[in-house]
C-alpha atoms as a PDB file:
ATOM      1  CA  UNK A   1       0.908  34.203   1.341  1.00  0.00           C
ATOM      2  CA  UNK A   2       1.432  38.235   1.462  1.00  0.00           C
ATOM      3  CA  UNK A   3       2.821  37.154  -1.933  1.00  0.00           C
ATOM      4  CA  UNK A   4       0.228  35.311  -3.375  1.00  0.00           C
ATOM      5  CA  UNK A   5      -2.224  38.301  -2.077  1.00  0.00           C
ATOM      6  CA  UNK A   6       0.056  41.338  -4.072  1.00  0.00           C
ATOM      7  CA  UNK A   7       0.352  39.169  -7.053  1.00  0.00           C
ATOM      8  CA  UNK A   8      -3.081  38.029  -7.543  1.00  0.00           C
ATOM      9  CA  UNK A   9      -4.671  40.991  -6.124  1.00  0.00           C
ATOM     10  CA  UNK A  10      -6.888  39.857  -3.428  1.00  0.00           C
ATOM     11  CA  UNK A  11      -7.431  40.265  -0.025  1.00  0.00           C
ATOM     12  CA  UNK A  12      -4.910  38.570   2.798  1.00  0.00           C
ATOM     13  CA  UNK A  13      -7.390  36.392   4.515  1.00  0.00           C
ATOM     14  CA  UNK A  14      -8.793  34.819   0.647  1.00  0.00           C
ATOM     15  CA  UNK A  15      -5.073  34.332  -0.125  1.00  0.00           C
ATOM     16  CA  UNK A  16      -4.227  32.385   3.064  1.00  0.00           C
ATOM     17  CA  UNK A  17      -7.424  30.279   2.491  1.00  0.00           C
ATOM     18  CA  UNK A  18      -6.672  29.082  -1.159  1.00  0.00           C
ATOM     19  CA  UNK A  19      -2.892  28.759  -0.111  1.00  0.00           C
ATOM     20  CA  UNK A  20      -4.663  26.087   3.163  1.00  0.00           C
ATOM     21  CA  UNK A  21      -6.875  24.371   0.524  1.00  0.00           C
ATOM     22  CA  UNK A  22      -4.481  23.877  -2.712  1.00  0.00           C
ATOM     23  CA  UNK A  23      -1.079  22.044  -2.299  1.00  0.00           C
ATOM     24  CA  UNK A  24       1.337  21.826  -4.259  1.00  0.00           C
ATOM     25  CA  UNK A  25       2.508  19.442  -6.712  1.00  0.00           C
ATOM     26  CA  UNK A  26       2.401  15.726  -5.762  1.00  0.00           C
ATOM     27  CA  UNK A  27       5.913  13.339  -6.800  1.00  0.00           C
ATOM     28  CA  UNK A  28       5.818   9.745  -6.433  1.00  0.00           C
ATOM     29  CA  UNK A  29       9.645   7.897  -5.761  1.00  0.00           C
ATOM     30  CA  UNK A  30      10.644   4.610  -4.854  1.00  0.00           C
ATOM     31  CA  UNK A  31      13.139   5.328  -2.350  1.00  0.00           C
ATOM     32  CA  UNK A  32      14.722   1.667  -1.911  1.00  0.00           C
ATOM     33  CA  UNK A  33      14.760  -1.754  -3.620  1.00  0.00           C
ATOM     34  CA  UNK A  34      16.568  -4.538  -2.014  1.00  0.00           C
ATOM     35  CA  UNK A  35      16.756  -8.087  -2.282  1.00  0.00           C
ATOM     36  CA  UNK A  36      15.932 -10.340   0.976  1.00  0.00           C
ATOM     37  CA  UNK A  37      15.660 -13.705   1.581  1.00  0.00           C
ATOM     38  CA  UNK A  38      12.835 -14.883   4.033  1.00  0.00           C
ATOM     39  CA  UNK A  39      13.597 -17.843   5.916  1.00  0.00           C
ATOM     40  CA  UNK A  40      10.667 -20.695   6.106  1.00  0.00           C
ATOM     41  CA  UNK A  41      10.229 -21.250  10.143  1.00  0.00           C
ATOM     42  CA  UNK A  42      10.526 -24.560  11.285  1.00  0.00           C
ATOM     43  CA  UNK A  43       7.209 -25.635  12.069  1.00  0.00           C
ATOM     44  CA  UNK A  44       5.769 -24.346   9.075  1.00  0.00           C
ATOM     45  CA  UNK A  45       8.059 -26.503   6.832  1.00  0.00           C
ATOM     46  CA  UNK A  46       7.672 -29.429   9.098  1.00  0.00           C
ATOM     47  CA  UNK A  47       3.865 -28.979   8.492  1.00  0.00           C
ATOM     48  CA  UNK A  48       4.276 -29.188   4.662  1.00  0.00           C
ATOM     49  CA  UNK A  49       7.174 -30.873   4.843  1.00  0.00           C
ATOM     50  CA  UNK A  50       4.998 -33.791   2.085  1.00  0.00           C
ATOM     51  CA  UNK A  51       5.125 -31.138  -0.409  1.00  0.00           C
ATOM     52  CA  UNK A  52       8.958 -30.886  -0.317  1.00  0.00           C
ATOM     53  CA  UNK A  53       8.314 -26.933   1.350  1.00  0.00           C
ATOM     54  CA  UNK A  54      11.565 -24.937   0.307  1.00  0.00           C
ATOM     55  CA  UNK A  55      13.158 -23.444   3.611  1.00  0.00           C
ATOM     56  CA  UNK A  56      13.685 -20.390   1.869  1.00  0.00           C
ATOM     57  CA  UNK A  57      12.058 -17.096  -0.388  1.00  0.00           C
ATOM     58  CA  UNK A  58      14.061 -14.971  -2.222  1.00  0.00           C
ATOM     59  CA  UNK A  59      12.648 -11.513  -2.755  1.00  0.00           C
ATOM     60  CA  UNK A  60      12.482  -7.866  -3.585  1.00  0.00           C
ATOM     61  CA  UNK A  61      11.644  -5.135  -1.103  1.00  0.00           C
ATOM     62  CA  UNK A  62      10.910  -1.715  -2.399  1.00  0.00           C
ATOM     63  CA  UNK A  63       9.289   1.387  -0.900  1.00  0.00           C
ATOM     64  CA  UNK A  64       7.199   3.953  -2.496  1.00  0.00           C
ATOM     65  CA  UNK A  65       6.776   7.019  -0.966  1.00  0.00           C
ATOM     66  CA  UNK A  66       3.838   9.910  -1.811  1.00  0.00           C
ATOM     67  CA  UNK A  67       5.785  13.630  -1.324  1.00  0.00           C
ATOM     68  CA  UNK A  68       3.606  16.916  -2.146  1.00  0.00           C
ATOM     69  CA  UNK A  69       4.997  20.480  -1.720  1.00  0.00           C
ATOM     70  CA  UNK A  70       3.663  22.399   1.109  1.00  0.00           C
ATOM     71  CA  UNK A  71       4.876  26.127   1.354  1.00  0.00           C
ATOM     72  CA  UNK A  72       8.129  25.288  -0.578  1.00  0.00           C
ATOM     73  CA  UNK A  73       9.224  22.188   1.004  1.00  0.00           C
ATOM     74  CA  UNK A  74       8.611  18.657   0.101  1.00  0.00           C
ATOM     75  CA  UNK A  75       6.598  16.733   2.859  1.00  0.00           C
ATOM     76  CA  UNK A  76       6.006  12.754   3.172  1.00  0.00           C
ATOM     77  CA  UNK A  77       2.661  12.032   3.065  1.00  0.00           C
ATOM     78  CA  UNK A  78       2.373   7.865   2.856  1.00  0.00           C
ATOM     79  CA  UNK A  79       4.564   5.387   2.146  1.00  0.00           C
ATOM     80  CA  UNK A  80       4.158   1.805   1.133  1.00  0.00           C
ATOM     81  CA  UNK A  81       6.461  -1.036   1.478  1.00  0.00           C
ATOM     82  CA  UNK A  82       6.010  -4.001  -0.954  1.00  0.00           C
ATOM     83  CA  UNK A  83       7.552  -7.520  -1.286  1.00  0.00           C
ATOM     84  CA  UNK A  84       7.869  -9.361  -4.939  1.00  0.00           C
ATOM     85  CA  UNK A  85       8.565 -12.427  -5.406  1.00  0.00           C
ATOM     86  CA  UNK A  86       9.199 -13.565  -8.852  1.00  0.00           C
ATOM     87  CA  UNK A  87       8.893 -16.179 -11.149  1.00  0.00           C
ATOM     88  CA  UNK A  88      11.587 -18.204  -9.805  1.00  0.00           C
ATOM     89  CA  UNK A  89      10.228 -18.600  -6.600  1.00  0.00           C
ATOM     90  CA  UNK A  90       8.672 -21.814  -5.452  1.00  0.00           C
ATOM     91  CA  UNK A  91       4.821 -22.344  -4.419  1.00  0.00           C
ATOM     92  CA  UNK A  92       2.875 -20.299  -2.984  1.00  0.00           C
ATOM     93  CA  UNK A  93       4.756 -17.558  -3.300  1.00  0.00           C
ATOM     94  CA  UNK A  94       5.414 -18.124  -7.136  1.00  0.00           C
ATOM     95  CA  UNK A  95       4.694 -14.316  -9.268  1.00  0.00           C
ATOM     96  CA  UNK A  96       3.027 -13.052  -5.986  1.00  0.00           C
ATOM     97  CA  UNK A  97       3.110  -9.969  -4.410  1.00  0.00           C
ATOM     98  CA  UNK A  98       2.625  -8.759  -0.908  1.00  0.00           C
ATOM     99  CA  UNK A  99       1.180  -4.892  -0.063  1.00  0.00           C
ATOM    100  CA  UNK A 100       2.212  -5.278   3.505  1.00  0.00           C
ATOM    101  CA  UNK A 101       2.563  -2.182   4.967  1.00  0.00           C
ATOM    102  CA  UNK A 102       0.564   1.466   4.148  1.00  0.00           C
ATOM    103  CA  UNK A 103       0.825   4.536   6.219  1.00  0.00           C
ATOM    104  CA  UNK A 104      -0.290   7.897   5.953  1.00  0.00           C
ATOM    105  CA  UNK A 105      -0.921  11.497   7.448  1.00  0.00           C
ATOM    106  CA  UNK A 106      -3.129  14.387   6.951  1.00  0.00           C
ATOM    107  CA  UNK A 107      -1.445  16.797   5.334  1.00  0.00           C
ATOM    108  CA  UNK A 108      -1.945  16.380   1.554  1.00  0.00           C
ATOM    109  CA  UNK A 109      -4.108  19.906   0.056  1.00  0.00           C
ATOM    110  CA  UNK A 110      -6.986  19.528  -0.352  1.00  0.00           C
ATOM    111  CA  UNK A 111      -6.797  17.181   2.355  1.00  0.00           C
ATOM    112  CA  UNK A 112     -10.149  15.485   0.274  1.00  0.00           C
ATOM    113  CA  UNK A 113      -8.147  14.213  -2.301  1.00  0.00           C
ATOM    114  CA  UNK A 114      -6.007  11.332  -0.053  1.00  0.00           C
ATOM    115  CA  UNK A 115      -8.194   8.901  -0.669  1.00  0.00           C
ATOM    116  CA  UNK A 116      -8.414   9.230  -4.482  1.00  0.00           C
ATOM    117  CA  UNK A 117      -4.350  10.010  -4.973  1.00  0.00           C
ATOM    118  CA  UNK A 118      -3.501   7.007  -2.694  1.00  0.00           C
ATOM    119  CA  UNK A 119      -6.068   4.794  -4.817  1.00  0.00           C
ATOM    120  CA  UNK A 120      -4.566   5.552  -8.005  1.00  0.00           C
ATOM    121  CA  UNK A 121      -0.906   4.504  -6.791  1.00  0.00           C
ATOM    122  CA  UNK A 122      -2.562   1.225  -5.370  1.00  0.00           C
ATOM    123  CA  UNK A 123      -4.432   0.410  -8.826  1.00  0.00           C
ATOM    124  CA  UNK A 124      -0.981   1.828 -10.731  1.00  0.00           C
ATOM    125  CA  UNK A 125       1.209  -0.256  -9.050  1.00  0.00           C
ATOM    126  CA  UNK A 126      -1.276  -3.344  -9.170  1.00  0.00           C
ATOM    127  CA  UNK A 127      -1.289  -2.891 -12.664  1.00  0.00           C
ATOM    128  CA  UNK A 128       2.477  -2.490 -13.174  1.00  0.00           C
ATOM    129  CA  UNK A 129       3.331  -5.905 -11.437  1.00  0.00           C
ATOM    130  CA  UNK A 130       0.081  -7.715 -13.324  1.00  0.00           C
ATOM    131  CA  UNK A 131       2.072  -6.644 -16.595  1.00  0.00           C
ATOM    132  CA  UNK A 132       5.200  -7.806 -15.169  1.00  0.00           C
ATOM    133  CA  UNK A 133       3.848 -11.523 -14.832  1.00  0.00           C
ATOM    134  CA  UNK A 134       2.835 -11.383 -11.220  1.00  0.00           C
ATOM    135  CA  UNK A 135      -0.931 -12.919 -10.833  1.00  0.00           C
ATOM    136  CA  UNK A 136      -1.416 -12.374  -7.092  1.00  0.00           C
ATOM    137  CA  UNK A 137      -1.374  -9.910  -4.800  1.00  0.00           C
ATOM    138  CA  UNK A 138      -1.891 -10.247  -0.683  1.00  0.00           C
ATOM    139  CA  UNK A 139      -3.145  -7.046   0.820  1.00  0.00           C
ATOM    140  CA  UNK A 140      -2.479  -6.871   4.635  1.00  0.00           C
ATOM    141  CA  UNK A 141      -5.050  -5.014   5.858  1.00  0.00           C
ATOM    142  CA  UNK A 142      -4.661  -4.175   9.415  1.00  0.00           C
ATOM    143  CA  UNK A 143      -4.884  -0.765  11.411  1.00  0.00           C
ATOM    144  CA  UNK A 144      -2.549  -0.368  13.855  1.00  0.00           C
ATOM    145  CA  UNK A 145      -3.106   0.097  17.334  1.00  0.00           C
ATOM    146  CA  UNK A 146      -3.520   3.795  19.485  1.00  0.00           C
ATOM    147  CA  UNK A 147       0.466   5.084  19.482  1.00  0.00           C
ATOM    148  CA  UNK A 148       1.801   2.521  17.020  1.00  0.00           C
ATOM    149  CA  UNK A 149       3.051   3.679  13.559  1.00  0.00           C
ATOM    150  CA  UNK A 150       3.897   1.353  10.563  1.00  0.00           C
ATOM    151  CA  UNK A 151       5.852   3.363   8.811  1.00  0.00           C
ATOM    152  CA  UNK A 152       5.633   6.912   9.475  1.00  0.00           C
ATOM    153  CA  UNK A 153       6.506   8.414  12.958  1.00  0.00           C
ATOM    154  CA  UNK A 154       4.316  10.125  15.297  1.00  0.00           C
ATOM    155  CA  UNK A 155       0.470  10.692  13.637  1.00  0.00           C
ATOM    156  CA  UNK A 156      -0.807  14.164  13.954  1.00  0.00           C
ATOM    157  CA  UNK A 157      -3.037  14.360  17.484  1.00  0.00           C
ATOM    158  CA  UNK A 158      -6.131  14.730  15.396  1.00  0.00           C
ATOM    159  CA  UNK A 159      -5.367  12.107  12.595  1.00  0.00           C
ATOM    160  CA  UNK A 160      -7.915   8.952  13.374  1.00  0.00           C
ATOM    161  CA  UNK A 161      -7.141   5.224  12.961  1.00  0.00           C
ATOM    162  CA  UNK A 162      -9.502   3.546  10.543  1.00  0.00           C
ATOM    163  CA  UNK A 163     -11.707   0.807  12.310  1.00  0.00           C
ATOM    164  CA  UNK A 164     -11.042  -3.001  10.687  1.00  0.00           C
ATOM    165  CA  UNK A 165     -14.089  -2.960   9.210  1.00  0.00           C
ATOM    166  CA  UNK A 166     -13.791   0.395   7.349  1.00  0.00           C
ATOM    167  CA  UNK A 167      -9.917  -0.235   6.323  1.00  0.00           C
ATOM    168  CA  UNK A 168     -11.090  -3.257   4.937  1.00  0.00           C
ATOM    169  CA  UNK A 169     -13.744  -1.309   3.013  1.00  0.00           C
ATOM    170  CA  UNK A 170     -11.291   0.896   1.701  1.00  0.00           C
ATOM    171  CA  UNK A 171      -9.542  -1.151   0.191  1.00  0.00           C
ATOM    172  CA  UNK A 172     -11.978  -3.426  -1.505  1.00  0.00           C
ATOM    173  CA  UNK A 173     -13.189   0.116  -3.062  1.00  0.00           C
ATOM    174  CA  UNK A 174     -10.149   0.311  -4.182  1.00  0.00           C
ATOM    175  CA  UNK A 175     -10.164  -3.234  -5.652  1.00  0.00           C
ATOM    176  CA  UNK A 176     -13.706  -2.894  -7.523  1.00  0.00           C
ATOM    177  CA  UNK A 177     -11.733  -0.146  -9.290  1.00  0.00           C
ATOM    178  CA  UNK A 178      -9.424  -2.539 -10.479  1.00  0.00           C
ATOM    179  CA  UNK A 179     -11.953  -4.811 -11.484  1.00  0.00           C
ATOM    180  CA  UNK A 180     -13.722  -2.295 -13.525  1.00  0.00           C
ATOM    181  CA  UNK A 181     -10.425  -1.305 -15.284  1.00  0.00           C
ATOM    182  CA  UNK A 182      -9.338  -5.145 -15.858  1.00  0.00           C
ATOM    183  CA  UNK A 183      -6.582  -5.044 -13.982  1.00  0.00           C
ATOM    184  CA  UNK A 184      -7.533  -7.394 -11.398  1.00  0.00           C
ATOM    185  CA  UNK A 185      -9.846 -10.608 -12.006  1.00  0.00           C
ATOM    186  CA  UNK A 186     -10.778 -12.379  -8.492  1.00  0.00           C
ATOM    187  CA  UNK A 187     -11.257 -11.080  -5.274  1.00  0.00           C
ATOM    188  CA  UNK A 188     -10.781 -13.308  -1.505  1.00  0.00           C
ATOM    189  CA  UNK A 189      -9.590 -13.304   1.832  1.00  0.00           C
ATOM    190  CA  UNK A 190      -7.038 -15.490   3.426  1.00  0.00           C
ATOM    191  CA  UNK A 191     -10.083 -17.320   5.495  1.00  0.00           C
ATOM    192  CA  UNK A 192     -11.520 -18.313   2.399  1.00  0.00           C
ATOM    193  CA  UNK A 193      -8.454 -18.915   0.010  1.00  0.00           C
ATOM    194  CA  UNK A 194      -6.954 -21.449   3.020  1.00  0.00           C
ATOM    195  CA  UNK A 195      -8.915 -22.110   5.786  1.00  0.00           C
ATOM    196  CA  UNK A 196     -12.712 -22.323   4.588  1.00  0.00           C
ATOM    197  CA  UNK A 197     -12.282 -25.859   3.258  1.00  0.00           C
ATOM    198  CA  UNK A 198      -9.724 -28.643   3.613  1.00  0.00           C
ATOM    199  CA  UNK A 199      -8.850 -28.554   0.182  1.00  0.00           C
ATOM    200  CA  UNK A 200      -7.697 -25.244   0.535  1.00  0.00           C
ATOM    201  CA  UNK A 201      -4.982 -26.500   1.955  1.00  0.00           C
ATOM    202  CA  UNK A 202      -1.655 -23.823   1.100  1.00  0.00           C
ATOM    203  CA  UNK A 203      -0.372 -27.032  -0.089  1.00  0.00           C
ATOM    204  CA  UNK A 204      -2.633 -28.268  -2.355  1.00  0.00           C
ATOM    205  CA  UNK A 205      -1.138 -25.242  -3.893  1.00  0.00           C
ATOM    206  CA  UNK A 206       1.332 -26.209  -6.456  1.00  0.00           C
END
């Protein structure tokens, strides 16, 4: 900061501000991608056990993680775990792909621009797998509870927990974005999609 004030020729307290409100730059990495198998439980492939259920999913894990540079060091600031599973996959998992888990914390400068950076990553990577093939995407949308943490450990004291009902906003914003870009085409829930109507039956599926 003392620096920043010498350099730029400005008084202590005005450099310490700008160096609170601007961050540095922002790098995007996927930091693993592994391939996983997810075993069908037993009741649930007794239940569509008609429709010749497989008893098992083959699929990719990856995780993307959000690091900006604070003060000359590199600081997590969300991270994202998604599951693919490809065209070789049986229904209803078939070119689908799960967002499962999001968490974040505070830190990014200007701490204003979280919502817009971690949009742009959802709509990027949304529009990387659409262009891959894949023609669904589940969204798990689910704060966690006081104390619990996803993905990233321990939340700053004075970090809040979104409410169901604004999470869920967030990311349909985040969705009519898409739609406006053409990168996604219909929007539903899981009540609707499967349980509204009997014919939504998962497997009526294939």
């Amino acid at each position: 900061v003392e620096e920043k004030a010498q350099l730029e020729n400005m008084p202590l307290d005005e450099a310490v501000r700008q160096t609170a409100e601007g961050g540095g730059e922002i790098y995007v990495r996927q930091v693993t991608s592994m391939s996983r198998t997810l075993d069908v439980r037993p009741r649930m492939k007794k239940r569509y056990s008609f429709k010749n259920y497989p008893s098992e999913f083959k699929y990719r894990c990856k995780c993307i993680i959000v690091f900006q540079n604070l003060d000359g060091v590199d600081v997590i600031l969300f991270g994202l775990y998604v599951y693919e599973h490809d065209e070789t996959n049986a229904y209803p998992n078939q070119r689908s792909v799960y967002v499962s888990y999001l968490d974040s914390v505070h830190y990014m400068r200007p701490r204003k621009m979280r919502t817009f950076v971690y949009h742009e990553l959802l709509m990027s990577y949304l529009d990387y797998v659409r262009c891959k093939g894949y023609n669904t995407a589940h969204i798990w949308a689910c704060p966690p509870l006081k104390g619990d943490d996803y993905i990233l450990f321990a939340k700053p004291d004075d970090q809040k927990i979104p409410k169901d009902d604004r999470l869920r906003l967030w990311y349909i914003d985040m969705l009519k974005d898409c739609q406006r870009q053409g990168i996604v085409g219909k929007m539903t829930n899981a009540y609707d999609l499967y349980f509204a109507s009997g014919r939504n039956d998962v497997g009526n599926l294939s």
